[in-house]
PDB file of N, CA and C in Angstrom:
ATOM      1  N   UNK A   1      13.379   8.187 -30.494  1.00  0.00           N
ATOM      2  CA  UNK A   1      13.128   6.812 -30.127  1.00  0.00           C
ATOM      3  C   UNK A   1      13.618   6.614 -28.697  1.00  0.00           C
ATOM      4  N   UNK A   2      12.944   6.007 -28.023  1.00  0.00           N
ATOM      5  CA  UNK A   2      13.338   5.704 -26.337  1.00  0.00           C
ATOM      6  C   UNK A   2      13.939   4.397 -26.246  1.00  0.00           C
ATOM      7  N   UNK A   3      15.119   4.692 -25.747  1.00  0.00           N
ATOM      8  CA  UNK A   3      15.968   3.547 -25.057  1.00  0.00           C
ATOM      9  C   UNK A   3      15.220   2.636 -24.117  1.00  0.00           C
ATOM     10  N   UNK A   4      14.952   1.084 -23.792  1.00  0.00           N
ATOM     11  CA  UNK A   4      14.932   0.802 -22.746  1.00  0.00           C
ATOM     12  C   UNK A   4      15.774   0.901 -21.611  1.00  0.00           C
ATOM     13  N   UNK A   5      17.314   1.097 -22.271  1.00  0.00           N
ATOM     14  CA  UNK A   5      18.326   1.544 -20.895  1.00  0.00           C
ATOM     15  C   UNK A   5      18.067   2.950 -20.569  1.00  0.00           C
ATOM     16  N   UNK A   6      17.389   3.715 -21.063  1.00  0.00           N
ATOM     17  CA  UNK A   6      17.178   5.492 -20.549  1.00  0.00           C
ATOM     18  C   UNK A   6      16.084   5.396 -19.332  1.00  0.00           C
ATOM     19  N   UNK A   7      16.268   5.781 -18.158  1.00  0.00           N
ATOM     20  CA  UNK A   7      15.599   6.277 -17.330  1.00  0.00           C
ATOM     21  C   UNK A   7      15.021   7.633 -17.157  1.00  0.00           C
ATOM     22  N   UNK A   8      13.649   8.150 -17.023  1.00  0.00           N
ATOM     23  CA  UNK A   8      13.160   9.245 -16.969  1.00  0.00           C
ATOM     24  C   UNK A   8      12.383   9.807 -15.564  1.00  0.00           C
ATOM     25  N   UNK A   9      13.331  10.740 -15.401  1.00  0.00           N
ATOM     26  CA  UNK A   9      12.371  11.257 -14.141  1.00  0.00           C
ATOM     27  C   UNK A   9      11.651  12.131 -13.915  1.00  0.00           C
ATOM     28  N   UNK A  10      10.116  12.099 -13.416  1.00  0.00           N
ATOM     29  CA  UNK A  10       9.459  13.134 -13.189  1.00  0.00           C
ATOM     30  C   UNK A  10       9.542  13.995 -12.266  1.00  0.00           C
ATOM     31  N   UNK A  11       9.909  15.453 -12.515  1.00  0.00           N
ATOM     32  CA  UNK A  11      10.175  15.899 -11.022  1.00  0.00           C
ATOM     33  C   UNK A  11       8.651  16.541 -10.578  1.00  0.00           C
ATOM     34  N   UNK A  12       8.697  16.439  -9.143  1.00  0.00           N
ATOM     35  CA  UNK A  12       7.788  16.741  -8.807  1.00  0.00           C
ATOM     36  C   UNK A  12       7.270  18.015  -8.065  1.00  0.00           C
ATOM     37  N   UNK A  13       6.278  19.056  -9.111  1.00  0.00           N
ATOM     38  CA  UNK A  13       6.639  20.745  -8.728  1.00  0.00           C
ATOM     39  C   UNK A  13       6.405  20.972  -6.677  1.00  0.00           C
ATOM     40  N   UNK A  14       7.285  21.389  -6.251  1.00  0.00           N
ATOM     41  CA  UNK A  14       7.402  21.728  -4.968  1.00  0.00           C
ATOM     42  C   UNK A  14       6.092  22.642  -4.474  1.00  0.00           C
ATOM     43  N   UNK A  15       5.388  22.698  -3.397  1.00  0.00           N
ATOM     44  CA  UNK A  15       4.856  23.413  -2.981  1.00  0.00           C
ATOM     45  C   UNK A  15       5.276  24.503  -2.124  1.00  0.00           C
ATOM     46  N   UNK A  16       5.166  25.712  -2.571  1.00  0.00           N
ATOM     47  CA  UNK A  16       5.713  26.876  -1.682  1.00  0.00           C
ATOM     48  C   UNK A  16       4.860  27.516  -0.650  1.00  0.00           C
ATOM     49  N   UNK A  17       5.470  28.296   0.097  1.00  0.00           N
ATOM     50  CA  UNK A  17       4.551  28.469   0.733  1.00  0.00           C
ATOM     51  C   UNK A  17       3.526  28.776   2.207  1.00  0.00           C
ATOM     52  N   UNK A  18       2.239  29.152   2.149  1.00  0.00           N
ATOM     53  CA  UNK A  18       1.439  28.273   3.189  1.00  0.00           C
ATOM     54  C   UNK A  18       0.104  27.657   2.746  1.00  0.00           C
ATOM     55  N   UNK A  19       0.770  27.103   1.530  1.00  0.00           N
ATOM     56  CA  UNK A  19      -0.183  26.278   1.145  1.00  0.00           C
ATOM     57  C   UNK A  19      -0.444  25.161   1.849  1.00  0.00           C
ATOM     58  N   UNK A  20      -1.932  24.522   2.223  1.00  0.00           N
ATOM     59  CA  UNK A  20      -1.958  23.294   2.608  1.00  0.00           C
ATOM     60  C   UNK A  20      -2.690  22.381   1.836  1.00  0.00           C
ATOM     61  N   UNK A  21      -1.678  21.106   1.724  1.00  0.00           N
ATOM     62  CA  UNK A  21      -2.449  20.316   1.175  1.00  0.00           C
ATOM     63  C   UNK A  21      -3.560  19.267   1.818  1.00  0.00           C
ATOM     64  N   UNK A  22      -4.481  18.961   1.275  1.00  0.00           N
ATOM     65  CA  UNK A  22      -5.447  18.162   1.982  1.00  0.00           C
ATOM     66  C   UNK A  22      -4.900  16.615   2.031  1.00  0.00           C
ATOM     67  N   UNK A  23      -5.337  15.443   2.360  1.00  0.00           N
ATOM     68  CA  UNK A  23      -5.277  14.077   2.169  1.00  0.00           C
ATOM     69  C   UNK A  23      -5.585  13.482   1.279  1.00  0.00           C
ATOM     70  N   UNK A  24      -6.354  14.026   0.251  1.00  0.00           N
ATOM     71  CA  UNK A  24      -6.726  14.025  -1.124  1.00  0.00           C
ATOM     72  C   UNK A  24      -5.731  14.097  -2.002  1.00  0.00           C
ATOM     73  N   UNK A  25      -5.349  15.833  -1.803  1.00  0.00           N
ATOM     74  CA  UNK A  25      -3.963  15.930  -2.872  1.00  0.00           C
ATOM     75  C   UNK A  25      -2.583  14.858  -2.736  1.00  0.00           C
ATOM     76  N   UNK A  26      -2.889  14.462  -1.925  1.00  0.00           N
ATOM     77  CA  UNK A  26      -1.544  14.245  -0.988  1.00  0.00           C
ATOM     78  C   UNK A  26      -1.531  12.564  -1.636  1.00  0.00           C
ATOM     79  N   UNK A  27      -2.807  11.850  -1.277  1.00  0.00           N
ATOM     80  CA  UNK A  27      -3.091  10.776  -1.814  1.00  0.00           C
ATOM     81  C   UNK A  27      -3.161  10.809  -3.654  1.00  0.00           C
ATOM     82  N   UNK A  28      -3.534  11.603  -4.201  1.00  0.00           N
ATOM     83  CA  UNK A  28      -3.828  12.048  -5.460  1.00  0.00           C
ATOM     84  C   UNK A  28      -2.318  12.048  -6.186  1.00  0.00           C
ATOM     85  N   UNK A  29      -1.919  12.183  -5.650  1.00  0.00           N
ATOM     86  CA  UNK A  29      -0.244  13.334  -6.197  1.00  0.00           C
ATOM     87  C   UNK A  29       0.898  11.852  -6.688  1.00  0.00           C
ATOM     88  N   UNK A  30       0.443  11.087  -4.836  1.00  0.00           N
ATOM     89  CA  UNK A  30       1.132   9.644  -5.030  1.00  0.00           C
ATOM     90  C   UNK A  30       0.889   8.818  -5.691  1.00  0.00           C
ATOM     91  N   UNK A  31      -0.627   8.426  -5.767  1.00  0.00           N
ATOM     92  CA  UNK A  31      -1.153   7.543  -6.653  1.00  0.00           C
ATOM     93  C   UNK A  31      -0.763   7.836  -8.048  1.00  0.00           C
ATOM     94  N   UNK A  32      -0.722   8.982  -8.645  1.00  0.00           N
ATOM     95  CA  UNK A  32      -0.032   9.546  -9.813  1.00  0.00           C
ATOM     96  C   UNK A  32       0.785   8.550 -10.623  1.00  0.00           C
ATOM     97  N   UNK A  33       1.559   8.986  -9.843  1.00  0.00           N
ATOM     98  CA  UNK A  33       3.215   8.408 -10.160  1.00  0.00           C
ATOM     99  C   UNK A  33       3.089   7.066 -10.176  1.00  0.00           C
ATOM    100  N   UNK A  34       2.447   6.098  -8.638  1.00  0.00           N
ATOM    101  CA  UNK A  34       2.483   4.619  -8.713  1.00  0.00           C
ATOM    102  C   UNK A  34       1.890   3.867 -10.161  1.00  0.00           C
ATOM    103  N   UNK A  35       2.735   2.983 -10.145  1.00  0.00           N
ATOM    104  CA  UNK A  35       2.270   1.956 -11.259  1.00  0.00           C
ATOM    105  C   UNK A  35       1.228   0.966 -10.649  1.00  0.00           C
ATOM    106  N   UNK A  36       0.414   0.379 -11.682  1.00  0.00           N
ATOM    107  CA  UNK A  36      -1.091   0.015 -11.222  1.00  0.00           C
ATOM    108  C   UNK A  36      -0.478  -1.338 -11.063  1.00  0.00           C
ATOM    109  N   UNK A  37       0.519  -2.243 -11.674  1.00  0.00           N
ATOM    110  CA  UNK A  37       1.072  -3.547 -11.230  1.00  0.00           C
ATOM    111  C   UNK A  37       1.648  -3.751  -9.991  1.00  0.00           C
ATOM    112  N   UNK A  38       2.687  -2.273  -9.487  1.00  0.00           N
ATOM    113  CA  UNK A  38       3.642  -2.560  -8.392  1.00  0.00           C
ATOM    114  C   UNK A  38       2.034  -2.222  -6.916  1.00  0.00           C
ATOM    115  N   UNK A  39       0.920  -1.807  -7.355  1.00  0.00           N
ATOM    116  CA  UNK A  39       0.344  -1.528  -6.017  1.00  0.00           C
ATOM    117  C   UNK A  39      -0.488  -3.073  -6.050  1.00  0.00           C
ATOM    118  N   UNK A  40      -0.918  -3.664  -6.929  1.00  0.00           N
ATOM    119  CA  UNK A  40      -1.592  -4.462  -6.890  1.00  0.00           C
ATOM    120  C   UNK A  40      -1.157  -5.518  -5.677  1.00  0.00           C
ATOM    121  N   UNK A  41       0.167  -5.962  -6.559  1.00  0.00           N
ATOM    122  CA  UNK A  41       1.366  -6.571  -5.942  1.00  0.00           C
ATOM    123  C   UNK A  41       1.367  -6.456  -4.869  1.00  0.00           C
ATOM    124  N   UNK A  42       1.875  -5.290  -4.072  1.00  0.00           N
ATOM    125  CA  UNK A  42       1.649  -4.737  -2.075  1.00  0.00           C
ATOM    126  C   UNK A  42       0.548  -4.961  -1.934  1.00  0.00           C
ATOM    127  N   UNK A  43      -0.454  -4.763  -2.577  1.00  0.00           N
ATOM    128  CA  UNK A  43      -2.049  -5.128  -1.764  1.00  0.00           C
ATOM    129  C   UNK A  43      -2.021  -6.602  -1.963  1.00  0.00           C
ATOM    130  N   UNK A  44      -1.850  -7.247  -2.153  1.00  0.00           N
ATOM    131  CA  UNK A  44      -1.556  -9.134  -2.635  1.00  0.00           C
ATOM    132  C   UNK A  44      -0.594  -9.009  -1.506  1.00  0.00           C
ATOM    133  N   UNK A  45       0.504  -8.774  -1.391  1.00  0.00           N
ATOM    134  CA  UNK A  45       1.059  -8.859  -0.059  1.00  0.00           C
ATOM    135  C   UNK A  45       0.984  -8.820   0.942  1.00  0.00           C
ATOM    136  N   UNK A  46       0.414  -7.590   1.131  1.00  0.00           N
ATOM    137  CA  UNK A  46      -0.407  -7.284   2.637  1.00  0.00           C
ATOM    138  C   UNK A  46      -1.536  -8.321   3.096  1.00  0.00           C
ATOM    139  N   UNK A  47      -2.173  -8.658   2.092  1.00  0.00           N
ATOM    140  CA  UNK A  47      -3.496  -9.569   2.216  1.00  0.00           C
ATOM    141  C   UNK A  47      -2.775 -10.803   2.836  1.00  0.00           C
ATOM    142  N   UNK A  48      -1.368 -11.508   2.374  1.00  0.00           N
ATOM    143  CA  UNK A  48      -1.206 -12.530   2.674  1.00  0.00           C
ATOM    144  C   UNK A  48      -0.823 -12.602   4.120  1.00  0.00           C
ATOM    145  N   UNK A  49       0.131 -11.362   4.418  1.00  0.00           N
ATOM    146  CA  UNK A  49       0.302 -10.909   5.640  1.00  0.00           C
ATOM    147  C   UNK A  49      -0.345 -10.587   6.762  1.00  0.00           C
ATOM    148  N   UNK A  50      -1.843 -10.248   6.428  1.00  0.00           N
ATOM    149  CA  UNK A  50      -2.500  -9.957   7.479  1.00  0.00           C
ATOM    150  C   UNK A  50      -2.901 -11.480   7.730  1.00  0.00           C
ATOM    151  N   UNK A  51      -3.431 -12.309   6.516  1.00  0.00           N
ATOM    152  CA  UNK A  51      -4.061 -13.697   6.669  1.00  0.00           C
ATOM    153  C   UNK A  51      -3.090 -14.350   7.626  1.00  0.00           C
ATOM    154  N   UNK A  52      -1.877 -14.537   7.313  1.00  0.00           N
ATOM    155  CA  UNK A  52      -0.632 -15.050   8.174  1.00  0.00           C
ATOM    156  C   UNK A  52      -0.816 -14.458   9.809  1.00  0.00           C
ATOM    157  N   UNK A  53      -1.337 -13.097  10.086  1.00  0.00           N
ATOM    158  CA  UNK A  53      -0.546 -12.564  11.090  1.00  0.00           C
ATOM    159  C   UNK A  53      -2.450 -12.906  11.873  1.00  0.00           C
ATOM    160  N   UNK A  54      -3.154 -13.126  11.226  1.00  0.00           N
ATOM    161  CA  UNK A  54      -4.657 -13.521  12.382  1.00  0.00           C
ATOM    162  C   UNK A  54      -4.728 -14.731  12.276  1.00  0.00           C
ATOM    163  N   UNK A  55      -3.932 -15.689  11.387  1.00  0.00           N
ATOM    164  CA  UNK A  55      -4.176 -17.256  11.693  1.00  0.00           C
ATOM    165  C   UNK A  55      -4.188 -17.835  13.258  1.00  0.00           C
ATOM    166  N   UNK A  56      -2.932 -17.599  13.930  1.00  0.00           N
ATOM    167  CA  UNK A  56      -3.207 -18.140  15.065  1.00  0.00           C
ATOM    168  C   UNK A  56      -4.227 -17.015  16.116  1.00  0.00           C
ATOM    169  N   UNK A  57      -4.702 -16.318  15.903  1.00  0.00           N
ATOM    170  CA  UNK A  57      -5.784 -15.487  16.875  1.00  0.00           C
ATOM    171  C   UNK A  57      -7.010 -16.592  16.632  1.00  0.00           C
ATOM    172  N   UNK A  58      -7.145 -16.712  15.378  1.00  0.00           N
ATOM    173  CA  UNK A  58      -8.666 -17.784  15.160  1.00  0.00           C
ATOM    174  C   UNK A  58      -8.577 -19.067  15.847  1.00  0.00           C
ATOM    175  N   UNK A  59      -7.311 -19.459  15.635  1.00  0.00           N
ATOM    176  CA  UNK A  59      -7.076 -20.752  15.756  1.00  0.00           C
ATOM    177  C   UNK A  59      -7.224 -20.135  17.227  1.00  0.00           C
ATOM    178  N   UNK A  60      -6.453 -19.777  18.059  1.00  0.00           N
ATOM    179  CA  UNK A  60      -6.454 -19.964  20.226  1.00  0.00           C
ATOM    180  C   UNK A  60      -7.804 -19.455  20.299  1.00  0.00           C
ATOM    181  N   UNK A  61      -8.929 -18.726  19.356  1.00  0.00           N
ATOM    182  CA  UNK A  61     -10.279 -18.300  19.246  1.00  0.00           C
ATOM    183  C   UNK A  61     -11.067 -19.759  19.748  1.00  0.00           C
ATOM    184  N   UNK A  62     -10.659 -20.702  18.345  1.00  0.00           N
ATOM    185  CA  UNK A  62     -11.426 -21.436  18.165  1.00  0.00           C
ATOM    186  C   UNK A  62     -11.255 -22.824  19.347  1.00  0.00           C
ATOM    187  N   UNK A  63      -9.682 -23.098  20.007  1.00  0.00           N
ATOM    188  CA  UNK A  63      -9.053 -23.355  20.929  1.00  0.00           C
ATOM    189  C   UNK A  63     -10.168 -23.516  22.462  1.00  0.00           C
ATOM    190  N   UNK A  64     -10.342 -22.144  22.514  1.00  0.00           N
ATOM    191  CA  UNK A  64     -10.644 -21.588  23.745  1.00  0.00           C
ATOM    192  C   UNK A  64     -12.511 -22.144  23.433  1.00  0.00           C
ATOM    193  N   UNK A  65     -13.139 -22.044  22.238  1.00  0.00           N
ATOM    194  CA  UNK A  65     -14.560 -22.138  22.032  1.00  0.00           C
ATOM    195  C   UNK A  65     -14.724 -23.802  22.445  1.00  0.00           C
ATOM    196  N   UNK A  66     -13.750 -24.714  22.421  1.00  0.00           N
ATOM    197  CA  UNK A  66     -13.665 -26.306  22.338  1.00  0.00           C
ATOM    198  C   UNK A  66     -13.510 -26.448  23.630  1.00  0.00           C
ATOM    199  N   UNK A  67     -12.667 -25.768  24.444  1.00  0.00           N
ATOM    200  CA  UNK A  67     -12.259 -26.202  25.885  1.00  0.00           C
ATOM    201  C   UNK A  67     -13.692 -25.385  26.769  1.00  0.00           C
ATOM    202  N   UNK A  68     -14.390 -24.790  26.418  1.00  0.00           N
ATOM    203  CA  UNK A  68     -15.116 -23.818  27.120  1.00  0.00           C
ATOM    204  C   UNK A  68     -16.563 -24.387  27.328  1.00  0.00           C
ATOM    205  N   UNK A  69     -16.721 -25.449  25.896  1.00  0.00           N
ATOM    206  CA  UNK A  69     -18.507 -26.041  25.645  1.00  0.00           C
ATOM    207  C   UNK A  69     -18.045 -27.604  26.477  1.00  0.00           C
TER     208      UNK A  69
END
């Protein structure tokens, strides 16, 4: 029976080597492990962040379109 206080860790097999991995594996390997709630979450974040961080570009956009006609 599993504890909710037990923590489990996956270790993750090392690559030896001269193996190379592609951007695939690499992306593949991470996505793995991530939980599908905690990425949602950062992508909901980021979204709000980018919306926040081009608000005023539109706005001195739209600024500049009023003073110009």
């Amino acid at each position: 029976m599993n504890s909710p206080n037990i923590i489990t860790v996956r270790r993750i097999r090392k690559i030896t080597g001269l193996q190379h991995c592609s951007i695939r594996d690499i992306s593949r390997n991470y996505f793995r492990t991530e939980h599908v709630g905690v990425f949602v979450a950062e992508v909901i974040l980021f979204a709000i962040l980018g919306a926040v961080a081009i608000w005023p570009i539109i706005n001195a956009a739209e600024t500049v379109k009023i003073y110009l006609l």
